[in-house]
C-alpha atoms as a PDB file:
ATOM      1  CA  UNK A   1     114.711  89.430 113.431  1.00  0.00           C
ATOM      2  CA  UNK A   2     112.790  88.888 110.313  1.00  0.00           C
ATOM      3  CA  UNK A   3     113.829  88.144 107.201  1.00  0.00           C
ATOM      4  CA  UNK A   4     112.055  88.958 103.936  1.00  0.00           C
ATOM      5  CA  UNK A   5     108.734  89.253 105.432  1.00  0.00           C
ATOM      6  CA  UNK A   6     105.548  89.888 103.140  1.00  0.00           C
ATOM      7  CA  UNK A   7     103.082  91.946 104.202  1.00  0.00           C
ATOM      8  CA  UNK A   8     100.571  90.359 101.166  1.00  0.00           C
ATOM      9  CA  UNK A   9      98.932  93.961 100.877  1.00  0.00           C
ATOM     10  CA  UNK A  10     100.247  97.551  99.769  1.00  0.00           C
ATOM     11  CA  UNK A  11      98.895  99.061 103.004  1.00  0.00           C
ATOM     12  CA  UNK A  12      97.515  98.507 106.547  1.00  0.00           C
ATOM     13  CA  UNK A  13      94.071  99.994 108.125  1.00  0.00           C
ATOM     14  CA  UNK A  14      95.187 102.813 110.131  1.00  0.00           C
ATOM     15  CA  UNK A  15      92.940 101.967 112.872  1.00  0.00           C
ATOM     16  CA  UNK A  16      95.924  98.549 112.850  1.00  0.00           C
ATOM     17  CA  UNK A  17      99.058 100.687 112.867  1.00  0.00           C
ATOM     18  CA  UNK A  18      99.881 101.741 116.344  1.00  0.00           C
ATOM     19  CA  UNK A  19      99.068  98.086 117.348  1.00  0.00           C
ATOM     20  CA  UNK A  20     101.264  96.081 114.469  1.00  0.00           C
ATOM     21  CA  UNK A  21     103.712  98.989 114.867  1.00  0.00           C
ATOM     22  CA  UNK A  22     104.345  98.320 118.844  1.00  0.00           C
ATOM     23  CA  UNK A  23     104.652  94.690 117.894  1.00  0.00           C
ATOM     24  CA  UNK A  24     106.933  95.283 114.812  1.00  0.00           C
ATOM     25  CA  UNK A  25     109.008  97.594 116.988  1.00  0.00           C
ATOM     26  CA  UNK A  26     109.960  94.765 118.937  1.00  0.00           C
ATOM     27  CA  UNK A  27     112.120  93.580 116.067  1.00  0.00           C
ATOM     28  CA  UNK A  28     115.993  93.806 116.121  1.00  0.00           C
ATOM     29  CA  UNK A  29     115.825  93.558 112.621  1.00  0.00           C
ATOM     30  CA  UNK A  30     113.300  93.893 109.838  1.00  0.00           C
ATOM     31  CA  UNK A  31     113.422  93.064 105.699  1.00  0.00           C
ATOM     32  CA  UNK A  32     110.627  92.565 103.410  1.00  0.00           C
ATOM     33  CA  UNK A  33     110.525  91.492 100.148  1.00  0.00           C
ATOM     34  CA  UNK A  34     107.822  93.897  98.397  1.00  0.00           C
ATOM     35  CA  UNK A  35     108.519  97.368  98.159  1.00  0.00           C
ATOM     36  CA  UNK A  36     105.740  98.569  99.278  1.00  0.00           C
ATOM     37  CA  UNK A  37     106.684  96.925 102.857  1.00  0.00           C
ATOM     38  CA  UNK A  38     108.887  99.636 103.052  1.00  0.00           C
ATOM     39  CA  UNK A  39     106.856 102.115 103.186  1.00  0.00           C
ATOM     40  CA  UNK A  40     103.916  99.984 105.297  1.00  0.00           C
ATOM     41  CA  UNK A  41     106.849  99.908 108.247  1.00  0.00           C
ATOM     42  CA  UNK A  42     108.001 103.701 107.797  1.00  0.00           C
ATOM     43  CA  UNK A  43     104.782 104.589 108.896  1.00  0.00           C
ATOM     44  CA  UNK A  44     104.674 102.649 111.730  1.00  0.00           C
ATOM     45  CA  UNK A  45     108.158 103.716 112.740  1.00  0.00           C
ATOM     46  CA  UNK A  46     110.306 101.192 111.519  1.00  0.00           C
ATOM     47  CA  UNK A  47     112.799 101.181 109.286  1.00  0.00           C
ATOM     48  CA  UNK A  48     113.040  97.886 107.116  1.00  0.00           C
ATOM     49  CA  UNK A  49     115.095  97.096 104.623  1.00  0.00           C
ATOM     50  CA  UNK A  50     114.459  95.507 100.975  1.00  0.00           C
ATOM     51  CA  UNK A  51     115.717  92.365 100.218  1.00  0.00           C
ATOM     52  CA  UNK A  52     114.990  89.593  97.482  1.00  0.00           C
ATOM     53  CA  UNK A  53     112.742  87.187  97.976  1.00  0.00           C
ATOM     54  CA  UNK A  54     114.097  83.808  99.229  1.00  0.00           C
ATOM     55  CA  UNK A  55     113.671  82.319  96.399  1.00  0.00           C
ATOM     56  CA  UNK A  56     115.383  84.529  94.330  1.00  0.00           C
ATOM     57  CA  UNK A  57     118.659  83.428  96.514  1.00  0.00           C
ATOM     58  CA  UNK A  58     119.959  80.322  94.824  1.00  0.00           C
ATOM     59  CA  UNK A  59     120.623  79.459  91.014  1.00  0.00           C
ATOM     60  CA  UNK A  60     118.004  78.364  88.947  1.00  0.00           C
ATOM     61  CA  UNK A  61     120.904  75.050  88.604  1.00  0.00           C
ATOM     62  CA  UNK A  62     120.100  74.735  92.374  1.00  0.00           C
ATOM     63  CA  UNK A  63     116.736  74.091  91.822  1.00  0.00           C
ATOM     64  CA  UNK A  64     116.373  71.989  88.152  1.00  0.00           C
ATOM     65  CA  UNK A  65     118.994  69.957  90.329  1.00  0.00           C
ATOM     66  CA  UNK A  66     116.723  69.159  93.406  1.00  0.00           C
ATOM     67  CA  UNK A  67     113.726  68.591  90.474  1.00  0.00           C
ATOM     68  CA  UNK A  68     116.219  66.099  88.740  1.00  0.00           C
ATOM     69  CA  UNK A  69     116.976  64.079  91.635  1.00  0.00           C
ATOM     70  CA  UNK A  70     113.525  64.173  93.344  1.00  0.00           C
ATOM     71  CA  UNK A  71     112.338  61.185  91.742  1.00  0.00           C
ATOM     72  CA  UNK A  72     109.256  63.618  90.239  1.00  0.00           C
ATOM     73  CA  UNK A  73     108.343  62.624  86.244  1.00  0.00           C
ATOM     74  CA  UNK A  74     106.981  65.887  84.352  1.00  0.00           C
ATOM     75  CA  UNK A  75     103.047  64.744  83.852  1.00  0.00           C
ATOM     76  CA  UNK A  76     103.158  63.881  79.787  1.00  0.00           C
ATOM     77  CA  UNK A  77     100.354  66.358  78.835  1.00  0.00           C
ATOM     78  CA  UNK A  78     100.769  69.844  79.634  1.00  0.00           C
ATOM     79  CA  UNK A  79      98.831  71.660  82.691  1.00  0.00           C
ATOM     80  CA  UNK A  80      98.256  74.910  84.544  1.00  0.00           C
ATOM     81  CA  UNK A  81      99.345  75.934  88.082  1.00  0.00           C
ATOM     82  CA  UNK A  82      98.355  78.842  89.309  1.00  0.00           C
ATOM     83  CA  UNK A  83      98.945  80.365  92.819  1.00  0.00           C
ATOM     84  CA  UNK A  84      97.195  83.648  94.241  1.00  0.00           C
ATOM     85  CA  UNK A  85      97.296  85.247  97.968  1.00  0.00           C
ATOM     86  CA  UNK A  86      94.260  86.944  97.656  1.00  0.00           C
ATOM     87  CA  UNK A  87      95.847  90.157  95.906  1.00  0.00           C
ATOM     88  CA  UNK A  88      92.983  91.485  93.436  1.00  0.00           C
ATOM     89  CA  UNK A  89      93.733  90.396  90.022  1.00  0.00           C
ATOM     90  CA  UNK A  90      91.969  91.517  86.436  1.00  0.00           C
ATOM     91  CA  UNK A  91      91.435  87.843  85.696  1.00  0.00           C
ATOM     92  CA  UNK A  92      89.172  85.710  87.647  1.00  0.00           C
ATOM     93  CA  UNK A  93      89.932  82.759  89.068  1.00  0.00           C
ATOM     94  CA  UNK A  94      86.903  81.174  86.902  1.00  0.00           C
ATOM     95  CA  UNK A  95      88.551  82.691  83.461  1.00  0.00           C
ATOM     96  CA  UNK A  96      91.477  80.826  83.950  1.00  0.00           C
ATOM     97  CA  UNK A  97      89.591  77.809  84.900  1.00  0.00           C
ATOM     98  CA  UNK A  98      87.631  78.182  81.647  1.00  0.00           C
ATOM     99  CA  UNK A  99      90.624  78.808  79.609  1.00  0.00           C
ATOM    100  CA  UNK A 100      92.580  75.912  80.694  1.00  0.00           C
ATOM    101  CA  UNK A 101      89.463  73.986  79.666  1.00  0.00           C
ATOM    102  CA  UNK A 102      89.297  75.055  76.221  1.00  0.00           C
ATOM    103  CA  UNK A 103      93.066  73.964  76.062  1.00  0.00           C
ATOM    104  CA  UNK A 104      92.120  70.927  76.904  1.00  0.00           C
ATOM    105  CA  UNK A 105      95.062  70.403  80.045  1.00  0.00           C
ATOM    106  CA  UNK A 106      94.590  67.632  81.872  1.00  0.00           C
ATOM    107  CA  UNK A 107      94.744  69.459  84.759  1.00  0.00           C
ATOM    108  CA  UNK A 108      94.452  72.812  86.788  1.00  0.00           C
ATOM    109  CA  UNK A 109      95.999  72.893  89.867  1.00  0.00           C
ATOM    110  CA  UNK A 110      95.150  76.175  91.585  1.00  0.00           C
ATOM    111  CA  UNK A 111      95.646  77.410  95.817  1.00  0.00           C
ATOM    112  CA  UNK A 112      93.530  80.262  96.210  1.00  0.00           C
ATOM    113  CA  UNK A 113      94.011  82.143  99.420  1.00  0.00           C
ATOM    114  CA  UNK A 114      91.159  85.007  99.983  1.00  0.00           C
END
């Protein structure tokens, strides 16, 4: 089974299908989370079905609740997080950089997969 896979990409080198496709076949059960998955299984002869992602399951109370009781203090000045998985964007990663500098946050905290 898998639940609310990501694939990270809208589509798979061909030249990968029949080989991800026997493996994905092997799966009682598949969901993904982008719906482009859906299609990215369909052509390797799977059906999969489109769920939210995980953390789209509990109640924002859920989480400020687990923030509140974590101990964790909001840092006093303001920062920027941001998080990529290597999906093109318009904005590089040095533009945001630069732009949180002439902001003047303290920090930038940044996880950059490519």
């Amino acid at each position: 089974m898998s639940y609310a896979a990501s694939w990270g990409k809208t589509s798979i080198p061909q030249e990968l299908e029949s080989y991800i496709g026997h493996l994905l076949k092997k799966f009682d059960y598949v969901s993904v989370r982008e719906e482009s998955g859906l299609e990215i299984c369909s052509k390797m002869g799977v059906e999969a079905e489109w769920v939210p992602d995980p953390t789209m399951l509990l109640d924002n109370e859920i989480y400020q609740s687990l923030y509140k009781n974590s101990g964790f203090s909001k840092p006093a000045r303001s920062y920027v997080f941001f998080y990529f998985l290597g999906n093109k964007t318009e904005i590089s990663k040095k533009t945001i950089y630069d732009w949180a500098k002439k902001k003047k946050f303290r920090s930038c905290l940044c996880y950059w997969k490519q």
